[in-house]
C-alpha atoms as a PDB file:
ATOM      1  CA  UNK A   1     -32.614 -20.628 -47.861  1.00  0.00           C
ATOM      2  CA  UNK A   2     -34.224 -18.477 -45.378  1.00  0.00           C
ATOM      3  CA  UNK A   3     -33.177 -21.393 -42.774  1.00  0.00           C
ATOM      4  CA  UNK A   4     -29.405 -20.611 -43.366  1.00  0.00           C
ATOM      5  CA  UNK A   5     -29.855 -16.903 -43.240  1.00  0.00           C
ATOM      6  CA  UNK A   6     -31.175 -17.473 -39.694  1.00  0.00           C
ATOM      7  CA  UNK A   7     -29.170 -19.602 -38.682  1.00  0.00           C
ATOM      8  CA  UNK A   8     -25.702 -17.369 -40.039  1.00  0.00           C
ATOM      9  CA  UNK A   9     -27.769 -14.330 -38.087  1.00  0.00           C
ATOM     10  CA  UNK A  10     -27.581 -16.997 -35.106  1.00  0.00           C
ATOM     11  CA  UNK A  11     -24.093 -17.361 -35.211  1.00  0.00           C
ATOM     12  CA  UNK A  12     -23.087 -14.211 -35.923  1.00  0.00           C
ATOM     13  CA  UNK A  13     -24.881 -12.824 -32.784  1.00  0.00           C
ATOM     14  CA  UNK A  14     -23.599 -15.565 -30.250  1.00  0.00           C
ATOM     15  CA  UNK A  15     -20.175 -14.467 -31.849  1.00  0.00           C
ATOM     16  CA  UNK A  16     -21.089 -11.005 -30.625  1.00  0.00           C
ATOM     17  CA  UNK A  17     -21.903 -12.077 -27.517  1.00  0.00           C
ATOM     18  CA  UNK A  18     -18.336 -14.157 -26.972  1.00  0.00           C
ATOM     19  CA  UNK A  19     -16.856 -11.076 -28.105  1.00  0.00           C
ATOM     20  CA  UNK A  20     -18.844  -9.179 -25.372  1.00  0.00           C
ATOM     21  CA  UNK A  21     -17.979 -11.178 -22.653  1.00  0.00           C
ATOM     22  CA  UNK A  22     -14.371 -11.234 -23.222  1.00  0.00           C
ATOM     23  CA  UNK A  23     -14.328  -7.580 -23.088  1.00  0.00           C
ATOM     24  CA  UNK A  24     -16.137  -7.356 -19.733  1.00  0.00           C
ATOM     25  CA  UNK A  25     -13.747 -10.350 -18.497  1.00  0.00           C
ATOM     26  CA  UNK A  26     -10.691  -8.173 -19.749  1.00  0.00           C
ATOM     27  CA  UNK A  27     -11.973  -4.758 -17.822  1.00  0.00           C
ATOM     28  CA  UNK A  28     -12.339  -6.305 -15.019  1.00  0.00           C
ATOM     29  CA  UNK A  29      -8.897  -7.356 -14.918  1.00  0.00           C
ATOM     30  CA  UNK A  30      -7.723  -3.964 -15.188  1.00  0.00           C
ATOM     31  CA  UNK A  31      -5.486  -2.750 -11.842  1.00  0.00           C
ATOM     32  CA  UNK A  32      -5.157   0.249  -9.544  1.00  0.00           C
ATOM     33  CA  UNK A  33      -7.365   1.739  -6.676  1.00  0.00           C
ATOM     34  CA  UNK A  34     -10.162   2.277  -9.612  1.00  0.00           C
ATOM     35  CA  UNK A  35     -10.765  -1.351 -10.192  1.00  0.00           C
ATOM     36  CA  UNK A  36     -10.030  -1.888  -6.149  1.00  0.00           C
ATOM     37  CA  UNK A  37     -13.154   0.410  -5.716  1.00  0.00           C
ATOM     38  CA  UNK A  38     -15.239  -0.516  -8.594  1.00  0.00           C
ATOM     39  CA  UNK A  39     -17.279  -2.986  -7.498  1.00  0.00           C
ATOM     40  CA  UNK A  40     -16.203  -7.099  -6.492  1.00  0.00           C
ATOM     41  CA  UNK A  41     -13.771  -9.031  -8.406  1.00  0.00           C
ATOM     42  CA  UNK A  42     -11.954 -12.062  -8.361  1.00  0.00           C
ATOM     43  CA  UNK A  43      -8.387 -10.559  -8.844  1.00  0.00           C
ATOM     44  CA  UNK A  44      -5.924 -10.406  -6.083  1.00  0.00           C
ATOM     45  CA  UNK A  45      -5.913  -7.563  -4.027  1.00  0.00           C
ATOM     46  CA  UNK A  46      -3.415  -6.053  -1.341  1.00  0.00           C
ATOM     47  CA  UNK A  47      -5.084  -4.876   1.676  1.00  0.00           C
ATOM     48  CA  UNK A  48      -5.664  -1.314   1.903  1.00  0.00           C
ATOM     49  CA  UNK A  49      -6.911  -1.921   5.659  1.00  0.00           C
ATOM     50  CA  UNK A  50      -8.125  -4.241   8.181  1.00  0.00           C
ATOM     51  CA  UNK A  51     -11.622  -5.136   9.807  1.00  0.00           C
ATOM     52  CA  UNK A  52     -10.949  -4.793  13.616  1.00  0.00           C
ATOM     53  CA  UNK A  53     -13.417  -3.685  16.567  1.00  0.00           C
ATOM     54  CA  UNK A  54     -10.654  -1.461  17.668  1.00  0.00           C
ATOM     55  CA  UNK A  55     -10.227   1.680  17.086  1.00  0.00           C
ATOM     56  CA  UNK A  56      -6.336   0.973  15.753  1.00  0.00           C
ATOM     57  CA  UNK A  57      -4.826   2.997  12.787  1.00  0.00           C
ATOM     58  CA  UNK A  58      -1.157   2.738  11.525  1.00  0.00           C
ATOM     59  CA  UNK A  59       0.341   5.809   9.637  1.00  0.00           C
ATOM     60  CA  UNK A  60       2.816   5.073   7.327  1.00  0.00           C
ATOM     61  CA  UNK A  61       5.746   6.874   4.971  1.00  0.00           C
ATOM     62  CA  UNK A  62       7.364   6.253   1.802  1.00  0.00           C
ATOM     63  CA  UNK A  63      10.905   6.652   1.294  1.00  0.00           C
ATOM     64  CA  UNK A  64      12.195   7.256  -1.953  1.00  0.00           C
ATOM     65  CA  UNK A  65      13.743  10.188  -2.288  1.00  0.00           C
ATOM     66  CA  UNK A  66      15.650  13.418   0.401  1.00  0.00           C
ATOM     67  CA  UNK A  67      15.843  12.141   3.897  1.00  0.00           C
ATOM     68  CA  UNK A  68      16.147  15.822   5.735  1.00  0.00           C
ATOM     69  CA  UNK A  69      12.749  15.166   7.371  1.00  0.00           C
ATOM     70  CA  UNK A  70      13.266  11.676   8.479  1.00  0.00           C
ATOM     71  CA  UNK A  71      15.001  12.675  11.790  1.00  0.00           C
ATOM     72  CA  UNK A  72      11.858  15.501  12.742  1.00  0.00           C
ATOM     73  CA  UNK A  73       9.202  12.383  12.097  1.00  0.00           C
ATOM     74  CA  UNK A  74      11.007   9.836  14.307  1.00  0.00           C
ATOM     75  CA  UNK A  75      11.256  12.940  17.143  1.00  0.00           C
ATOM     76  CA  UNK A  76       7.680  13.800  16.317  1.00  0.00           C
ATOM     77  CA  UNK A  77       6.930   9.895  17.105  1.00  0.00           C
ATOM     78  CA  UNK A  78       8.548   9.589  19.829  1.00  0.00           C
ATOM     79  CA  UNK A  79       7.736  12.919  21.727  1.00  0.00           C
ATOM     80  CA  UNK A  80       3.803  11.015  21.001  1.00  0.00           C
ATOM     81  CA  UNK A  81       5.015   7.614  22.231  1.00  0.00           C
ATOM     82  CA  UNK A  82       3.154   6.332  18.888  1.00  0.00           C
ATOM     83  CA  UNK A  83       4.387   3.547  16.230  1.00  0.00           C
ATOM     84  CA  UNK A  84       4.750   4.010  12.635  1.00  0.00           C
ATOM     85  CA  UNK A  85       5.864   2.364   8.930  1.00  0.00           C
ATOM     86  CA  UNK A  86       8.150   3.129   6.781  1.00  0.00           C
ATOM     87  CA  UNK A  87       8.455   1.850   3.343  1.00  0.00           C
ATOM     88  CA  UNK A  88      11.900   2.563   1.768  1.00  0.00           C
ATOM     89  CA  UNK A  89      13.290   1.997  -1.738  1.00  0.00           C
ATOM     90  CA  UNK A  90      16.842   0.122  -1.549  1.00  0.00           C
ATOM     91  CA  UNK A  91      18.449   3.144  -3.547  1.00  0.00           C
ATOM     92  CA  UNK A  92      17.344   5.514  -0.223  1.00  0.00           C
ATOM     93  CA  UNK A  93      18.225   2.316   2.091  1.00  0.00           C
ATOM     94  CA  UNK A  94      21.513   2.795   0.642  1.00  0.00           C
ATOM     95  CA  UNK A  95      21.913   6.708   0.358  1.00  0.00           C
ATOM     96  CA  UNK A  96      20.755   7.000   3.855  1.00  0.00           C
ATOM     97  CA  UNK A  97      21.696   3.869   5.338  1.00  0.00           C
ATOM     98  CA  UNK A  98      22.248   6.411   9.133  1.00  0.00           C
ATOM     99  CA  UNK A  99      18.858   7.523   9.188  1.00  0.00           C
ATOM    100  CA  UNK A 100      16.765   4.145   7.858  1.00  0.00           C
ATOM    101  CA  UNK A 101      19.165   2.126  10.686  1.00  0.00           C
ATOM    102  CA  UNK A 102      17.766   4.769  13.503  1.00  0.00           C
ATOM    103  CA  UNK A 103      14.599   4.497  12.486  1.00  0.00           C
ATOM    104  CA  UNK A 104      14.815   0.577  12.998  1.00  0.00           C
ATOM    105  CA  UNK A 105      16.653   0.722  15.738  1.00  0.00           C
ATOM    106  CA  UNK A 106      14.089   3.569  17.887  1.00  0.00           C
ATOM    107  CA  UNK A 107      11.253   0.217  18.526  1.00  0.00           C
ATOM    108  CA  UNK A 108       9.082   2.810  16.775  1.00  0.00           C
ATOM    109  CA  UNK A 109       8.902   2.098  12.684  1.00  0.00           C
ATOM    110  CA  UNK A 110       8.201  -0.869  11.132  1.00  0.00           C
ATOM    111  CA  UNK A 111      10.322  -1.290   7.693  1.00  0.00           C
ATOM    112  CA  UNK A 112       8.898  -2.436   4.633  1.00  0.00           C
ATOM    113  CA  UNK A 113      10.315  -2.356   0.893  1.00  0.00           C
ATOM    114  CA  UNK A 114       8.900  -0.354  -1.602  1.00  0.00           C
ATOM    115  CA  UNK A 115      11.092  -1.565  -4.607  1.00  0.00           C
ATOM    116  CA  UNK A 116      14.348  -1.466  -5.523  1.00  0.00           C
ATOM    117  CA  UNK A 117      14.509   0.868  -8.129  1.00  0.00           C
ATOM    118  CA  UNK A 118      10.695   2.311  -8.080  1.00  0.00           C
ATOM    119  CA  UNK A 119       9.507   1.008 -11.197  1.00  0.00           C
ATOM    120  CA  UNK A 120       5.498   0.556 -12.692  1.00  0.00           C
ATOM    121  CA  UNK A 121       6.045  -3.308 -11.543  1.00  0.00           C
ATOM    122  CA  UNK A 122       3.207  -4.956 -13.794  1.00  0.00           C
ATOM    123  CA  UNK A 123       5.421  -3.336 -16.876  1.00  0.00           C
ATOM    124  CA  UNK A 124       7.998  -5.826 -15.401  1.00  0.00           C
ATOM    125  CA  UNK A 125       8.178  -9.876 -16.632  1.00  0.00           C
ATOM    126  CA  UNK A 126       8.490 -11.906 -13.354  1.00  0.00           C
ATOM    127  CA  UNK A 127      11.773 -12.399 -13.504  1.00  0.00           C
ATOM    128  CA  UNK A 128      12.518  -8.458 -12.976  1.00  0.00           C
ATOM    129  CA  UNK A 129       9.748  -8.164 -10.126  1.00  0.00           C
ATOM    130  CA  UNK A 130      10.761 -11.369  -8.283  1.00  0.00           C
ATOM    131  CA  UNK A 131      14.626  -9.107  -8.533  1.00  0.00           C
ATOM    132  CA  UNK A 132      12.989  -5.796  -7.761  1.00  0.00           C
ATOM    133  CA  UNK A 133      12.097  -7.473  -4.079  1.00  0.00           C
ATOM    134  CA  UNK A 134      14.214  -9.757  -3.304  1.00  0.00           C
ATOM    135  CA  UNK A 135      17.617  -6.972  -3.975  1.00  0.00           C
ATOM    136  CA  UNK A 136      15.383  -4.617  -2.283  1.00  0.00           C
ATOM    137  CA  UNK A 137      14.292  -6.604   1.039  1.00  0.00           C
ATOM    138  CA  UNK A 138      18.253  -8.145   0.832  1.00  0.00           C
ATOM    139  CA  UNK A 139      20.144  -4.768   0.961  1.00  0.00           C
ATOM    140  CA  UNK A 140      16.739  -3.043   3.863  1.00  0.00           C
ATOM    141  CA  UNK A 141      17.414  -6.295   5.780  1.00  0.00           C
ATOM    142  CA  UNK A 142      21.389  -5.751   5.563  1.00  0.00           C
ATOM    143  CA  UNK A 143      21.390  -2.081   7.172  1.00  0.00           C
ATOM    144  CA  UNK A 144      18.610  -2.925   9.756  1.00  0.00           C
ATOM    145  CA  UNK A 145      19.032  -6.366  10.879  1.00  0.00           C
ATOM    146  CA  UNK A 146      15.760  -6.802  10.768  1.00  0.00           C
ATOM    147  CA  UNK A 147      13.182  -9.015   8.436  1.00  0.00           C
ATOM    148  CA  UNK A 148      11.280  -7.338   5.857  1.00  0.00           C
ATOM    149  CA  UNK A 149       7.659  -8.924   6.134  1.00  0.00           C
ATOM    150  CA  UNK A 150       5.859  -6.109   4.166  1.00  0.00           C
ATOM    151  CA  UNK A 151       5.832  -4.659   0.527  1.00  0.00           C
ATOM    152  CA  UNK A 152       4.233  -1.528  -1.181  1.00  0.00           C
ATOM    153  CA  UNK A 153       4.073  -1.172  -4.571  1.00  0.00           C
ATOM    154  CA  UNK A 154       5.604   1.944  -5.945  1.00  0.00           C
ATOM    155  CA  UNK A 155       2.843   4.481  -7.131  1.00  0.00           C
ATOM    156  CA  UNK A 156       0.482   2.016  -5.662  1.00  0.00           C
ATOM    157  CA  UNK A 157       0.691   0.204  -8.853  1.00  0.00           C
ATOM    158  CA  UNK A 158      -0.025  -3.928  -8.803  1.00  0.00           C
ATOM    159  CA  UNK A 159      -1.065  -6.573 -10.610  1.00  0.00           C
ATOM    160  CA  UNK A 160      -1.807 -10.129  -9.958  1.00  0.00           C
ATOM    161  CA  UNK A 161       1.924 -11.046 -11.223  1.00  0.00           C
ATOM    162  CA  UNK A 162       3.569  -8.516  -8.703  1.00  0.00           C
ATOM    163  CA  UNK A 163       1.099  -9.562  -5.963  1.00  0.00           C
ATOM    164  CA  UNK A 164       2.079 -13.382  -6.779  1.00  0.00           C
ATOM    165  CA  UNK A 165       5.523 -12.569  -6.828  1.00  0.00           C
ATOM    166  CA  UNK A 166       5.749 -10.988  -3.194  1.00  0.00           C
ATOM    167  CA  UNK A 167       3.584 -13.688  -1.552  1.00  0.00           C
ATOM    168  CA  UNK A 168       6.507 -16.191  -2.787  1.00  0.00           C
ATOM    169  CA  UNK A 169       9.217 -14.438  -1.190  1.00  0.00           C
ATOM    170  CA  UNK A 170       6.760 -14.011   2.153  1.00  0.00           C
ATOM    171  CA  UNK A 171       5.955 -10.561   1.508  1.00  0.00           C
ATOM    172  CA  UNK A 172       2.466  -9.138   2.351  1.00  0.00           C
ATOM    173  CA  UNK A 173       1.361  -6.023  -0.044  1.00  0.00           C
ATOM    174  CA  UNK A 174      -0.028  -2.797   1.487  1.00  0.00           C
ATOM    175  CA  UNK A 175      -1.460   0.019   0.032  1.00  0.00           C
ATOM    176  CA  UNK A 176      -3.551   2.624   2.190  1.00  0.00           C
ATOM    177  CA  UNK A 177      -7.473   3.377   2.299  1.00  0.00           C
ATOM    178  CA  UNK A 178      -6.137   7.497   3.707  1.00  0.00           C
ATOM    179  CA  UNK A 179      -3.731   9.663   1.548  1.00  0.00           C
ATOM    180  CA  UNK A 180      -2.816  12.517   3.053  1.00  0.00           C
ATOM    181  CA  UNK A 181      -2.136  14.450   0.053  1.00  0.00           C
ATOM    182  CA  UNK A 182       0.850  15.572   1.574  1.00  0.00           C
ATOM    183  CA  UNK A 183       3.027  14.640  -2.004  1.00  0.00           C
ATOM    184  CA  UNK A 184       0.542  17.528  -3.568  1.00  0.00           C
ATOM    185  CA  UNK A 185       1.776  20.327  -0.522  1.00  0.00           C
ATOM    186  CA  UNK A 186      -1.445  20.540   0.917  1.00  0.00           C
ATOM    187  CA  UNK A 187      -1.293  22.991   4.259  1.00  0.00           C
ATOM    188  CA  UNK A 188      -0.582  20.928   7.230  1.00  0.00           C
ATOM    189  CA  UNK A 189      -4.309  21.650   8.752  1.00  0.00           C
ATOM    190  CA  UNK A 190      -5.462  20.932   5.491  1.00  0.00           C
ATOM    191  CA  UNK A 191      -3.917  17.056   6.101  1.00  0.00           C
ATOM    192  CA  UNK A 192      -4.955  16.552   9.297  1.00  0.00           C
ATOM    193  CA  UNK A 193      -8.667  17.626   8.032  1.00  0.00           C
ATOM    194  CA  UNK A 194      -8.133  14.925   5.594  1.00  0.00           C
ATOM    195  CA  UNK A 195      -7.130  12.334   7.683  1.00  0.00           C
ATOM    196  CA  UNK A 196      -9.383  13.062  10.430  1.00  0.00           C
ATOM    197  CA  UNK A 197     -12.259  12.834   8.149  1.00  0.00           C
ATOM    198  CA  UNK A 198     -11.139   9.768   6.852  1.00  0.00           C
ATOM    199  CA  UNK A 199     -10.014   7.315   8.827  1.00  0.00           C
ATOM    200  CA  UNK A 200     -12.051   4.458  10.798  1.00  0.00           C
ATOM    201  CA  UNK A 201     -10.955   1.903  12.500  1.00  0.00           C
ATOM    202  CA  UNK A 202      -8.194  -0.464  10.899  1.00  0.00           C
ATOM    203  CA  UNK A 203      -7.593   2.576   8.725  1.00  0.00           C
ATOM    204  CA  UNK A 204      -3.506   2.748   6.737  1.00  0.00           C
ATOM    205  CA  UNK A 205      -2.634   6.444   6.400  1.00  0.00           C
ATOM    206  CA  UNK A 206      -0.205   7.348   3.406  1.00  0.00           C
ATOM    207  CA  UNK A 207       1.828   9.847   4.043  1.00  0.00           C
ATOM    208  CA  UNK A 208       5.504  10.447   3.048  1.00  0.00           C
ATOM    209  CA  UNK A 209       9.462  11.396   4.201  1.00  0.00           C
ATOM    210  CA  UNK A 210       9.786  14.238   2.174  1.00  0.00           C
ATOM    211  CA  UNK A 211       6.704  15.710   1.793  1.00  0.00           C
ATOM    212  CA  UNK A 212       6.683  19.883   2.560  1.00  0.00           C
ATOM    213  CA  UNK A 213       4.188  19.895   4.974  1.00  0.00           C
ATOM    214  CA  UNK A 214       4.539  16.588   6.691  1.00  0.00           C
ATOM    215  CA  UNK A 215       6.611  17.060  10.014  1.00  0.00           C
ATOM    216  CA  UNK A 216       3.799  19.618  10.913  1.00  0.00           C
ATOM    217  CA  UNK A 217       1.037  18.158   9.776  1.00  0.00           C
ATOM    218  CA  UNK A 218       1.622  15.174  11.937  1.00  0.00           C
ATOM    219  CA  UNK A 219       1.494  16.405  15.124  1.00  0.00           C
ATOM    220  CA  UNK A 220      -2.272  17.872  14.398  1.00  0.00           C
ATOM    221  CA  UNK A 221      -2.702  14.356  12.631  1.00  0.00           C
ATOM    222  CA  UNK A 222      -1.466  11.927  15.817  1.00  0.00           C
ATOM    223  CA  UNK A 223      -3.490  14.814  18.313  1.00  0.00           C
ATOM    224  CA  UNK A 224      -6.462  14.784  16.473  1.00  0.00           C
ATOM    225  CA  UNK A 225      -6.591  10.663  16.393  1.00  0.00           C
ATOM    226  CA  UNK A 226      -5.251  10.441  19.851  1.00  0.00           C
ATOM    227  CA  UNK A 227      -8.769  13.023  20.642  1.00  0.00           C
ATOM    228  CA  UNK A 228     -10.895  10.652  18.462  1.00  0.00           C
ATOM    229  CA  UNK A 229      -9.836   7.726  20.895  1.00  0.00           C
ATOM    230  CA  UNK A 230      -7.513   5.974  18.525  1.00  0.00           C
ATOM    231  CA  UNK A 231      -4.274   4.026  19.101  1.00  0.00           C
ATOM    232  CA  UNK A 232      -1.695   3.706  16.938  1.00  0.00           C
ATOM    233  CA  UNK A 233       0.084   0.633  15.751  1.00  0.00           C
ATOM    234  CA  UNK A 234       2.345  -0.714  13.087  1.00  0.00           C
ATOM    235  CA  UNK A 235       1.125  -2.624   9.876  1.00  0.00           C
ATOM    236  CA  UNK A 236       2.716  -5.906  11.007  1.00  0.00           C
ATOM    237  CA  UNK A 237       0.733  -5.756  13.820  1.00  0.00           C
ATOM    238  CA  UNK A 238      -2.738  -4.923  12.584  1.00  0.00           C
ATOM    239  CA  UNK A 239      -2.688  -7.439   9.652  1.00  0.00           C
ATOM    240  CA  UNK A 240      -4.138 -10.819   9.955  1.00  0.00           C
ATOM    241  CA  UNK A 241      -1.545 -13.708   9.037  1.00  0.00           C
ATOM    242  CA  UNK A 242      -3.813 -16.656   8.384  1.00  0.00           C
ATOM    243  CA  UNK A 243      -7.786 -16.953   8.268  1.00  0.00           C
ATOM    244  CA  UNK A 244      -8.292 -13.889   7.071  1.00  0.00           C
ATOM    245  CA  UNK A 245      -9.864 -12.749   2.921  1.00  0.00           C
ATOM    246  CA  UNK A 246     -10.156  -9.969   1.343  1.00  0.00           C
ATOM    247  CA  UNK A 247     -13.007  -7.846   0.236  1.00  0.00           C
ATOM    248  CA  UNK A 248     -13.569  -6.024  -3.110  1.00  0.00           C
ATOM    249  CA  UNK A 249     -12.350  -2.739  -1.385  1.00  0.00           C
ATOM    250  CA  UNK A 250      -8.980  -4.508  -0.442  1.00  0.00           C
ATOM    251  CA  UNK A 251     -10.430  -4.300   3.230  1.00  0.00           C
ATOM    252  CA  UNK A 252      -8.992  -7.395   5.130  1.00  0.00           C
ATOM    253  CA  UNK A 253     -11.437  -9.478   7.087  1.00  0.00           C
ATOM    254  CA  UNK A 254     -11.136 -12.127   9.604  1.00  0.00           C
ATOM    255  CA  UNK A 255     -12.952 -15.527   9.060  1.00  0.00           C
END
């Protein structure tokens, strides 16, 4: 008798400790920048920036909504003679199809999707996020002439699914290791502080079209860089293609 009590008790504890592990195999599949930064895992990951010797940065923008400041960046860029990103949802490709075909069209901004309709993509079945970017990249393509090669998520939110998804249809997924803050109105030397602080080199700025303080944040922002011996280029240009993985800060690292 006392041999099946232990041996229930035996059971019962490696069922705990199934239990257990499933739990810790389920957190670490959780997504967002707090897994990202967590520690290693053996999700996918986009790459939030790129192992280089140079001192290289690329500064990008979302597009999603108001386009009033899109004309001042592109000056602002080009009075620098510096390169940028932009990564527009189809809806603003559409609104604004004027400004997002100048902004091709300068040599200065790299365009990239970010959605069609700017939806939490791993809520979406495949079906709807393989649609999301493929309507998206279809109607960027159609106003610029130009291929779509890159893909951020909307509110920087992925999963393995969306990740998946865009590799099929050739799209590489960005995110950003700098925010700028400049969606919470920070004061434009307040940004530049921020960026300054933060970048090194193979660094992706976030910033975006319509934040309040943007257009004069970024000429402190491209000064200060420019001071710190940087150069800027676009995304396209400072990923690796091939031979490259992926650490478990979604820093991208040659082979």
């Amino acid at each position: 008798m006392r041999f099946l009590v232990v041996k229930k008790s035996g059971i019962i504890k490696t069922a705990v400790i199934a239990v257990l592990v499933a739990l810790l195999i389920s957190a670490v599949s959780i997504t967002g920048a707090a897994a990202v930064y967590g520690g290693k895992t053996t999700r996918k990951l986009p790459i939030y920036s790129v192992e280089t010797e140079e001192k290289k940065v690329a500064i990008s923008f979302d597009a999603s909504w108001g386009a009033d400041k899109t004309q001042s960046i592109l000056d602002t860029l080009t009075r620098y003679d510096v390169c940028a990103n932009y990564f527009v949802v189809s809806f603003w490709a559409e609104k604004y199809p004027e400004q997002l075909k100048a902004l091709a069209d300068s040599g200065r901004v790299e365009i990239g999707t970010h959605s069609n309709t700017h939806p939490h993509m791993p809520k979406l079945s495949r079906n709807q996020i393989e649609l999301e970017l493929s309507s998206s990249v279809k109607i960027i393509e159609n106003v610029t002439g130009k291929k779509v090669e890159l893909f951020r998520p909307p509110f920087g939110d992925y999963s393995d699914t969306v990740l998946e998804e865009a590799e099929k249809l050739g799209l590489y997924t960005i995110q950003w290791d700098v925010d700028s803050l400049d969606w919470k109105d920070l004061s434009a030397q307040a940004m530049a502080e921020r960026v300054l602080s933060g970048v090194k080199n193979g660094s992706i700025v976030l910033m975006h079209n319509d934040g309040k303080n943007t257009v004069s944040a970024l000429p402190l922002i491209i000064e200060g860089l420019k001071n710190k011996g940087y150069s800027f280029t676009t995304i396209g240009d400072l990923i690796y293609r091939e031979g490259y993985e992926i650490d478990h800060t979604g820093r991208q690292i040659r082979r």
